[in-house]
Structures are given as C-alpha cells and as structure tokens.
PDB file of N, CA and C in Angstrom:
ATOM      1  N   UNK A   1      34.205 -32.649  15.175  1.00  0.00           N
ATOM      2  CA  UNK A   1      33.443 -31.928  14.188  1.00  0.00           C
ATOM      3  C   UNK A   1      34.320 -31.714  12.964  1.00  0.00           C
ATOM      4  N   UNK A   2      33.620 -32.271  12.021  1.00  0.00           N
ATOM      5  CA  UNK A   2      34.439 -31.902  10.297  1.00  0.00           C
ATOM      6  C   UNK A   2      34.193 -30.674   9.985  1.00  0.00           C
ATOM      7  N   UNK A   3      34.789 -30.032   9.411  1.00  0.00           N
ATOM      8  CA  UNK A   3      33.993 -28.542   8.855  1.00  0.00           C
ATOM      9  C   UNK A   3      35.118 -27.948   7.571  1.00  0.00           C
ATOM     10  N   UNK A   4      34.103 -27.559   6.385  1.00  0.00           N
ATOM     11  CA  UNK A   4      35.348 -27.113   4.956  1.00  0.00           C
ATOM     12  C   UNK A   4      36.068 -26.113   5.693  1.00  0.00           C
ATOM     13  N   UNK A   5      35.690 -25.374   6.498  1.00  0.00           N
ATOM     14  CA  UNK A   5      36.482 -23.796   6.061  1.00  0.00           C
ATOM     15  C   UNK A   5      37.464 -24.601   6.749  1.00  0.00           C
ATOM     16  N   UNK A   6      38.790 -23.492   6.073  1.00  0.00           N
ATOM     17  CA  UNK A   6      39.938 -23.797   6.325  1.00  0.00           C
ATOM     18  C   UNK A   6      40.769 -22.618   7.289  1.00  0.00           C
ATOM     19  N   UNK A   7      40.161 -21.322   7.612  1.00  0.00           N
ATOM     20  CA  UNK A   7      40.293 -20.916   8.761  1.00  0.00           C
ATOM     21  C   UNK A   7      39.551 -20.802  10.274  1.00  0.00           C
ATOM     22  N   UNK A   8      40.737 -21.894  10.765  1.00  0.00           N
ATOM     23  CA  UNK A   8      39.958 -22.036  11.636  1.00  0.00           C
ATOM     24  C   UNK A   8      40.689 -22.001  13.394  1.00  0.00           C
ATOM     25  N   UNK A   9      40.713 -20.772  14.456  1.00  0.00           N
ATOM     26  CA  UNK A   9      41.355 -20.710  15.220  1.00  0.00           C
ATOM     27  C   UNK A   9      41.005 -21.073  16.380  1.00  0.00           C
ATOM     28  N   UNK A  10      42.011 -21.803  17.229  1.00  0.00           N
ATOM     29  CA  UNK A  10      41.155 -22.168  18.664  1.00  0.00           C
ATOM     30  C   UNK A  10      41.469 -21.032  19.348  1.00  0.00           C
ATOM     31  N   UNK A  11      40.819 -20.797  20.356  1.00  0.00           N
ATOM     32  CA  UNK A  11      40.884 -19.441  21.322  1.00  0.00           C
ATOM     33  C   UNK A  11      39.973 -20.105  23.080  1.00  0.00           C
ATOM     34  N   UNK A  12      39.805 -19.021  23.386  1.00  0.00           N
ATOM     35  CA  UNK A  12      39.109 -19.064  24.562  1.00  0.00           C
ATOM     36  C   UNK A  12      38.661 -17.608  24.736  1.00  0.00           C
ATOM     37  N   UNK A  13      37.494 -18.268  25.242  1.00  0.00           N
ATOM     38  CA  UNK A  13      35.869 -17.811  25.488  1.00  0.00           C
ATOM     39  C   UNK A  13      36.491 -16.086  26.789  1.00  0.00           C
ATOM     40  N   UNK A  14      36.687 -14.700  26.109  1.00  0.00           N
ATOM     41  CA  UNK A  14      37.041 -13.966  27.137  1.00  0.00           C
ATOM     42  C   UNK A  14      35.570 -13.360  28.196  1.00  0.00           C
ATOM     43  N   UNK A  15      34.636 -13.075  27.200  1.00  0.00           N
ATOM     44  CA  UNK A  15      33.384 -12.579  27.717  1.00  0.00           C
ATOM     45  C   UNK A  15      32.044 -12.565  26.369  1.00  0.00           C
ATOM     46  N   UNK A  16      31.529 -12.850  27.321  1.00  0.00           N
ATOM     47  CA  UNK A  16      29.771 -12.450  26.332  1.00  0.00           C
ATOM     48  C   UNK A  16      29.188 -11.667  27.048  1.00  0.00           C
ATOM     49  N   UNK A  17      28.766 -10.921  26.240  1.00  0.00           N
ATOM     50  CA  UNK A  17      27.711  -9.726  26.445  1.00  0.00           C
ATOM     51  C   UNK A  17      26.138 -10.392  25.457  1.00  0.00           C
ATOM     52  N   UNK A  18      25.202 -10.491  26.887  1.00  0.00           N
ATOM     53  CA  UNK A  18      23.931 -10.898  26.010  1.00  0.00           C
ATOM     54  C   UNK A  18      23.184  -9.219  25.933  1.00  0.00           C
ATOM     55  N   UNK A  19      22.089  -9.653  24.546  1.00  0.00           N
ATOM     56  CA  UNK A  19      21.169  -8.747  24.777  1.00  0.00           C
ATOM     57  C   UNK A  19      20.350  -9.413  24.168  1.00  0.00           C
ATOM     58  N   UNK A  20      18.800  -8.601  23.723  1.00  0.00           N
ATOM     59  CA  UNK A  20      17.610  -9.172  23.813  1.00  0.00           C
ATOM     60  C   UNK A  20      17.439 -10.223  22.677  1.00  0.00           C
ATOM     61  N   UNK A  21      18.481  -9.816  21.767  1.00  0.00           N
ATOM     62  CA  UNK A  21      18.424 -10.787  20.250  1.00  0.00           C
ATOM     63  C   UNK A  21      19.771 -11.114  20.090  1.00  0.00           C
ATOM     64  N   UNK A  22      20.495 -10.798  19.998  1.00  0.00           N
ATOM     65  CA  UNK A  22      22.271 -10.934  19.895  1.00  0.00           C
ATOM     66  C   UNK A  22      22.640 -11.097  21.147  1.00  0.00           C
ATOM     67  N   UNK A  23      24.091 -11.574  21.096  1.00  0.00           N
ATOM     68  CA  UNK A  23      25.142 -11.739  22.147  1.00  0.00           C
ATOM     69  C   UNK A  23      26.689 -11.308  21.275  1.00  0.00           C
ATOM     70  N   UNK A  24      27.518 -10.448  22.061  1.00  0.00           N
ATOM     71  CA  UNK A  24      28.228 -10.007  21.160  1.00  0.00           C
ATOM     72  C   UNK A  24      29.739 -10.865  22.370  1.00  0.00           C
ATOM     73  N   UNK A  25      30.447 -11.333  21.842  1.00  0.00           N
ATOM     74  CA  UNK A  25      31.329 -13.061  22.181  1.00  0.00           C
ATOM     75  C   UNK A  25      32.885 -12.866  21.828  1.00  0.00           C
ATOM     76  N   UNK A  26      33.621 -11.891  22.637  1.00  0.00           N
ATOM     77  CA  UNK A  26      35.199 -11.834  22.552  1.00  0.00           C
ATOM     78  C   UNK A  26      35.584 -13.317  22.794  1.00  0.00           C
ATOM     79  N   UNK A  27      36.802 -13.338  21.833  1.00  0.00           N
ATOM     80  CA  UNK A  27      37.803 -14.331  21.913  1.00  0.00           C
ATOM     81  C   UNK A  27      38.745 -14.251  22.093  1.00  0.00           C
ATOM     82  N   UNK A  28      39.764 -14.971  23.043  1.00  0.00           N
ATOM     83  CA  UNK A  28      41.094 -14.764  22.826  1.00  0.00           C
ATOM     84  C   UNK A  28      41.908 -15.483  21.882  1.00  0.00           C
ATOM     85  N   UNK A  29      42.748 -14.990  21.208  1.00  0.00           N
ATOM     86  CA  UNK A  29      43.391 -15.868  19.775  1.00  0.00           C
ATOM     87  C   UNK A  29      45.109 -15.686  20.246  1.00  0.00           C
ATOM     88  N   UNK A  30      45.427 -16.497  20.852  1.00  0.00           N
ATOM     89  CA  UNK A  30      46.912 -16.270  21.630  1.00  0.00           C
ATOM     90  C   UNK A  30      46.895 -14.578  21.524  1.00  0.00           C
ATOM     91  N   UNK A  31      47.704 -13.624  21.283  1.00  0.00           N
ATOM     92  CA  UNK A  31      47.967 -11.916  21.630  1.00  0.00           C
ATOM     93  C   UNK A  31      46.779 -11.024  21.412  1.00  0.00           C
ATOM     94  N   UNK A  32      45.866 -11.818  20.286  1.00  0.00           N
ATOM     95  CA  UNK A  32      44.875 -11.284  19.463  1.00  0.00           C
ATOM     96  C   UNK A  32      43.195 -11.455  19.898  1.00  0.00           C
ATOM     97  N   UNK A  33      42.215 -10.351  20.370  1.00  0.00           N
ATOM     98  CA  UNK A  33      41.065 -10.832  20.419  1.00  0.00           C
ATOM     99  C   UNK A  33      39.903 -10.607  18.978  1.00  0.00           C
ATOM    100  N   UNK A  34      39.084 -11.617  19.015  1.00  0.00           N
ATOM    101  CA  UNK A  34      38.390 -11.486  17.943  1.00  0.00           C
ATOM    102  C   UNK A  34      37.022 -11.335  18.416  1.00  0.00           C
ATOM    103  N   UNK A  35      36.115 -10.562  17.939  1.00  0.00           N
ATOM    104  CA  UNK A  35      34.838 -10.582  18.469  1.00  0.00           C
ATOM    105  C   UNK A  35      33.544 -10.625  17.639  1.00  0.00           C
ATOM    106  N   UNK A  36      32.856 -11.971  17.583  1.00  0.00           N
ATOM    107  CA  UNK A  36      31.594 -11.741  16.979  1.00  0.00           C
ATOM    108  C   UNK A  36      30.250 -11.566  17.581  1.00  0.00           C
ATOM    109  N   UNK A  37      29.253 -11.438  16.542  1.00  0.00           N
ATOM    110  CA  UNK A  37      27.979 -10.325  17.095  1.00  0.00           C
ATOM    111  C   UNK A  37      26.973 -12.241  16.484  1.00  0.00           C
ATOM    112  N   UNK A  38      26.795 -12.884  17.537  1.00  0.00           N
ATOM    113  CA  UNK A  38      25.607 -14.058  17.146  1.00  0.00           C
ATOM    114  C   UNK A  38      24.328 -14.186  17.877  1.00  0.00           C
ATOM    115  N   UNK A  39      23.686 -14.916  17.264  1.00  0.00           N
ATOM    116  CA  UNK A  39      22.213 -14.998  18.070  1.00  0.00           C
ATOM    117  C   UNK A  39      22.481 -15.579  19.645  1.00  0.00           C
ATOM    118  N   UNK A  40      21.411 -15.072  20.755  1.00  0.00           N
ATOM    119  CA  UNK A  40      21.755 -15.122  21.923  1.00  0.00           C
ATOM    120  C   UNK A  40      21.219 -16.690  21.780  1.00  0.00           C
ATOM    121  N   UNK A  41      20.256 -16.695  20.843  1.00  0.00           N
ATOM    122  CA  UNK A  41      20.086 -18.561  21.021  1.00  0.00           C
ATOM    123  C   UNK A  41      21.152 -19.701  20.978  1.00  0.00           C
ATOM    124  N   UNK A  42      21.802 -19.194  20.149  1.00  0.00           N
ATOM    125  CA  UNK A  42      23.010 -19.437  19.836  1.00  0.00           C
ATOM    126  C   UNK A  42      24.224 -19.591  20.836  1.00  0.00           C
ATOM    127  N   UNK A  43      24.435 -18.628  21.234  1.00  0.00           N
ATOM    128  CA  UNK A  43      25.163 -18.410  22.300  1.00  0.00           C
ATOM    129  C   UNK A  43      25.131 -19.660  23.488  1.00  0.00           C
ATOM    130  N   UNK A  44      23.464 -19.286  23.821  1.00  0.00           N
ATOM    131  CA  UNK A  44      23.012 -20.114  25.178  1.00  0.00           C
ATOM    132  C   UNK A  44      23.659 -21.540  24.875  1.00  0.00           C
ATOM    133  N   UNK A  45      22.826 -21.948  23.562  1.00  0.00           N
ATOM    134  CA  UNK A  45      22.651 -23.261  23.027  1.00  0.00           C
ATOM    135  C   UNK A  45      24.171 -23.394  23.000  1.00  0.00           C
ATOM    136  N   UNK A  46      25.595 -22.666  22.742  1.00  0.00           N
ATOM    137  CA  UNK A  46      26.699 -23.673  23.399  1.00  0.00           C
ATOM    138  C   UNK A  46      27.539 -23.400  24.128  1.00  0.00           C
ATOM    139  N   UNK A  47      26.712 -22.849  24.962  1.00  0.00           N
ATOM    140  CA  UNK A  47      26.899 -22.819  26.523  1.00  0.00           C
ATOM    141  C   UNK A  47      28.442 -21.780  26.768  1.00  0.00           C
ATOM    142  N   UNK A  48      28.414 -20.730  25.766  1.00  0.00           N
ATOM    143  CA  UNK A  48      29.636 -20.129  25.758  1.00  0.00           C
ATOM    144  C   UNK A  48      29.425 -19.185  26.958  1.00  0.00           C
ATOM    145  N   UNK A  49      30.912 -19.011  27.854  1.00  0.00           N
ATOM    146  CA  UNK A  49      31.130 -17.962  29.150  1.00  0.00           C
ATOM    147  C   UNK A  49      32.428 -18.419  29.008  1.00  0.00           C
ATOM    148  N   UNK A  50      33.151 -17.077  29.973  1.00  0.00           N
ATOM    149  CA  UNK A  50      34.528 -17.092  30.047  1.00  0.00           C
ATOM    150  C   UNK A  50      35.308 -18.236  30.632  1.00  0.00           C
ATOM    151  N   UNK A  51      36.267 -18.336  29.881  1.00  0.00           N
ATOM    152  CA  UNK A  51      37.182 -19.496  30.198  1.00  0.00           C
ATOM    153  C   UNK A  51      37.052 -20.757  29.296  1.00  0.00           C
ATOM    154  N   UNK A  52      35.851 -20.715  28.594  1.00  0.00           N
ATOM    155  CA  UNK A  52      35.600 -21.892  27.830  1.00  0.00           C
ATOM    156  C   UNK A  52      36.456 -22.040  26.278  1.00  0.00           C
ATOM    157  N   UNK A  53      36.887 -23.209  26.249  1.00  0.00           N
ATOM    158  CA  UNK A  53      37.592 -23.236  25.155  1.00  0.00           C
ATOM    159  C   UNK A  53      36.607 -23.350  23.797  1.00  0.00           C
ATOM    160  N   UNK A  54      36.863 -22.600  22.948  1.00  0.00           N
ATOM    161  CA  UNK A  54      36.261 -22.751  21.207  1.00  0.00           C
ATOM    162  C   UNK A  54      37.117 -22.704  19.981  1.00  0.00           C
ATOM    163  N   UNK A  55      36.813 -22.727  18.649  1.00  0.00           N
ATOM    164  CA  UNK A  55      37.253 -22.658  17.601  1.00  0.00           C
ATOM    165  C   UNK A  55      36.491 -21.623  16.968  1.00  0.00           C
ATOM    166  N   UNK A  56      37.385 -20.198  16.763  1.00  0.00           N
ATOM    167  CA  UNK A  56      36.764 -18.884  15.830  1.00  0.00           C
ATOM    168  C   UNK A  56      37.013 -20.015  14.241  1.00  0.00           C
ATOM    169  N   UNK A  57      35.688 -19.910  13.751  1.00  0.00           N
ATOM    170  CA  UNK A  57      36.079 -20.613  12.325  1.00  0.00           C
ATOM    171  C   UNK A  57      35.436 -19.208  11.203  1.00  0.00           C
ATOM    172  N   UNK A  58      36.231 -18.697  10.184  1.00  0.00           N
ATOM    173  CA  UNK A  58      36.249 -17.453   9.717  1.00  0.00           C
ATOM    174  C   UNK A  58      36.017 -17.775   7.955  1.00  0.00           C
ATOM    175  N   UNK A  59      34.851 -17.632   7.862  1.00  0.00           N
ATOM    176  CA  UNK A  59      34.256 -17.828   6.429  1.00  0.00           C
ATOM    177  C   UNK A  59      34.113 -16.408   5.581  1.00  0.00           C
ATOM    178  N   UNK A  60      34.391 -16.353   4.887  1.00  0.00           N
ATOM    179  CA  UNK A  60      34.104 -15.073   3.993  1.00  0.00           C
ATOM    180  C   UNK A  60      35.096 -14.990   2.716  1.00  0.00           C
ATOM    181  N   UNK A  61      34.578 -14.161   1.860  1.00  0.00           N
ATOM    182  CA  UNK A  61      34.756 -14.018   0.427  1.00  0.00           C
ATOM    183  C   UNK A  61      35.992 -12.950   0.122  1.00  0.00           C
ATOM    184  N   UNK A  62      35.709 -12.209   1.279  1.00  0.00           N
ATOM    185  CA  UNK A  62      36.767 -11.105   1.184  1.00  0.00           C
ATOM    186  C   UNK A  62      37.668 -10.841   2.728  1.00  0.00           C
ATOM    187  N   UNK A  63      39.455 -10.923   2.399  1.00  0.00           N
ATOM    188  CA  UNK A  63      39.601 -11.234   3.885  1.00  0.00           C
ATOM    189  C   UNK A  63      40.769  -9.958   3.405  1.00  0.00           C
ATOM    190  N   UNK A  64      40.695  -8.483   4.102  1.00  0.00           N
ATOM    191  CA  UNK A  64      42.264  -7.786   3.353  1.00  0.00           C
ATOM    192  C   UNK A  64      42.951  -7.669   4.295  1.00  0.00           C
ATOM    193  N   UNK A  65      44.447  -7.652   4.275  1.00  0.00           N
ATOM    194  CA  UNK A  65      45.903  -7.659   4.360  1.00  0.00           C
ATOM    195  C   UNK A  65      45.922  -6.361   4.764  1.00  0.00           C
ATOM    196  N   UNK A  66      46.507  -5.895   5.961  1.00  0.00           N
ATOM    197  CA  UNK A  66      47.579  -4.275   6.054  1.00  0.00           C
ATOM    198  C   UNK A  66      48.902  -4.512   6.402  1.00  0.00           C
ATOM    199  N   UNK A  67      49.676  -3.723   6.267  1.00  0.00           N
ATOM    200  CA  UNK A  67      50.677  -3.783   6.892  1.00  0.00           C
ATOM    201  C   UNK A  67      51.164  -2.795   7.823  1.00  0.00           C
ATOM    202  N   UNK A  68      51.769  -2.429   8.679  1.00  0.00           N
ATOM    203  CA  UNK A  68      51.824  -1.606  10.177  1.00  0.00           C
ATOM    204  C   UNK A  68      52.685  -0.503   9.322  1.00  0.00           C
TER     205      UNK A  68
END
C-alpha cells in the first residue's frame, strides 16, 4: 500500500472494544500505546483483534510537542 502521509507507525493490534457504531482500537507503538475511536465497519472489514500486526498512519494539521 502507497500512502502520502508521512507519519506512519507499525504497531500491533493490543485490543478492540466494539460498540454499536464505533470500535475504539489500542495499539502498541514499541513503549507507547496509541488509541483510535473508528467505525465498527471498519474495524470488522480489516479484520483487526489482538496480536495483529498494523500501521497507525497519523494525518492532521496540528501535531504539539511537550516536554516532561
């Protein structure tokens, strides 16, 4: 798969939580989990459950910086 964005992390699939319209889809990002909120059609349709390998690909206009 080609794709512009240029962030783009592989991880693995920790858990999905479905519900009646959404599925909300932790990732593991090596130390770091990331979690998005997508359509459960979505979800089904690629066949995401734990253990499965993916790519978090992270589009947006505004991304801010903290420091500890």
């Amino acid at each position: 798969m080609r794709i512009s964005a240029r962030n783009q992390l592989p991880g693995t699939v920790q858990s999905v939580k479905y519900g009646e319209v959404m599925a909300e889809v932790t990732v593991r990002v090596g130390e770091h989990q990331i979690v998005s909120a997508i359509t459960r059609t979505a979800a089904e349709s690629l066949g995401l459950e734990p253990g499965k390998e993916v790519i978090v690909v992270i589009k947006s206009t505004e991304v801010m910086i903290a420091t500890p």
